[in-house]
Protein backbone atom coordinates (compact mmCIF):
# COMPACT_ATOMS: atom_id res chain seq x y z
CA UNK A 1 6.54 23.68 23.57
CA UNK A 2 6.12 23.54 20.27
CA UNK A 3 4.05 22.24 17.95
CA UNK A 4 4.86 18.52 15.86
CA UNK A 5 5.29 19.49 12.12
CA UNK A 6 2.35 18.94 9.77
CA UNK A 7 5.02 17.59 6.87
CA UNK A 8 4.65 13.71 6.02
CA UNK A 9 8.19 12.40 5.61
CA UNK A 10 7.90 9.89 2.91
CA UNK A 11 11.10 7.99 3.92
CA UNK A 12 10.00 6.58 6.77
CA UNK A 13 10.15 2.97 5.19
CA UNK A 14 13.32 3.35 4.07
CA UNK A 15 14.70 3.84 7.30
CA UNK A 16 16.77 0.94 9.07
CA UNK A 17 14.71 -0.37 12.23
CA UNK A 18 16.94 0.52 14.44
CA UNK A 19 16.48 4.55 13.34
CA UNK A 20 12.54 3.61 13.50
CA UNK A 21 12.77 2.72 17.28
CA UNK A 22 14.76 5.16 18.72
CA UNK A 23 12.39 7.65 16.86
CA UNK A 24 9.46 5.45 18.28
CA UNK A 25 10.63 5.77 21.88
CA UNK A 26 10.41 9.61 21.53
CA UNK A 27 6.46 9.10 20.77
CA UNK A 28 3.94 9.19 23.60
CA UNK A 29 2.05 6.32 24.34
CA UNK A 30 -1.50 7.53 22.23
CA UNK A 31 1.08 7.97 19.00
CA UNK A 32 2.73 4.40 20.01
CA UNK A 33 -0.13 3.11 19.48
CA UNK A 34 -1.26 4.53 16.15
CA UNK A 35 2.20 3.56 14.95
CA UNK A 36 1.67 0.25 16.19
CA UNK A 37 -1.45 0.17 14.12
CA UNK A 38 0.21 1.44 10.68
CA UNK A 39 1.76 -2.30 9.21
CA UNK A 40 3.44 -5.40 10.90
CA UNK A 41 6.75 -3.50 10.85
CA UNK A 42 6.11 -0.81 13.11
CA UNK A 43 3.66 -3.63 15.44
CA UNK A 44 6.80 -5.65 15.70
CA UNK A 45 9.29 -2.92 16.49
CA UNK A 46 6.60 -1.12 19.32
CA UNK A 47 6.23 -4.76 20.76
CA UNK A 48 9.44 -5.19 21.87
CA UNK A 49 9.15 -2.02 23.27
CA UNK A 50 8.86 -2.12 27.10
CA UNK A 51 4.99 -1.41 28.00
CA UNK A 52 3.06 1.71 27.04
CA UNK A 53 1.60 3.01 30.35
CA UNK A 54 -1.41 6.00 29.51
CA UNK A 55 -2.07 8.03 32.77
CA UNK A 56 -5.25 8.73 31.74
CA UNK A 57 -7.77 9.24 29.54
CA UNK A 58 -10.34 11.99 29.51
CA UNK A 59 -13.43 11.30 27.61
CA UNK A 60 -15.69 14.24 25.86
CA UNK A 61 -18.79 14.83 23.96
CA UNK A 62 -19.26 17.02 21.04
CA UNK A 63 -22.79 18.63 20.45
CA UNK A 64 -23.97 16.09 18.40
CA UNK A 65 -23.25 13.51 21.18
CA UNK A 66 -20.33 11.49 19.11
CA UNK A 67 -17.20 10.63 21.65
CA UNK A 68 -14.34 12.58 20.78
CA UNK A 69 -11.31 11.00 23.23
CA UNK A 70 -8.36 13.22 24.56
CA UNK A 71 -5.24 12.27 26.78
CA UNK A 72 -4.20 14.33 29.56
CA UNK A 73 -0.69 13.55 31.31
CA UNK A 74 -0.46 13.59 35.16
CA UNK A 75 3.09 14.61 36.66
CA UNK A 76 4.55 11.76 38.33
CA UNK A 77 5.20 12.31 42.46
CA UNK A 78 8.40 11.87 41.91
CA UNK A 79 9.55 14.48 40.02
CA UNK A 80 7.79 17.19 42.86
């Protein structure tokens, strides 16, 4: 897979809304809900979203004890 670009693409609110949420549906949940967090644009077009479902979340400690929080995907039995 591989990795997101780095790039900011400044046009993002010049885009029509419907160009925002099909891009939006492409995001996991964890970026949904950064988006989400960005203006009351994006929280309006993510709410009419159907609901984010996260898995799971995995929490770890760095050596100075602060949480750092990471996402792991499980495979869903019905794709085996």
């Amino acid at each position: 897979m591989t990795k997101p670009s780095t790039q900011t693409f400044h046009l993002w609110n010049q885009l029509p809304p419907e160009l925002k949420t099909a891009v939006i549906k492409k995001m996991d949940g964890i970026d949904q809900l950064k988006t989400r967090q960005c203006s009351k644009t994006e929280k309006k077009l993510i709410d009419k979203l159907p609901i984010i479902t996260i898995q799971q979340l995995k929490f770890k400690f760095d050596e100075n004890g602060r949480t750092m929080m990471g996402v792991e995907e499980l495979k869903l039995k019905d794709t085996e």
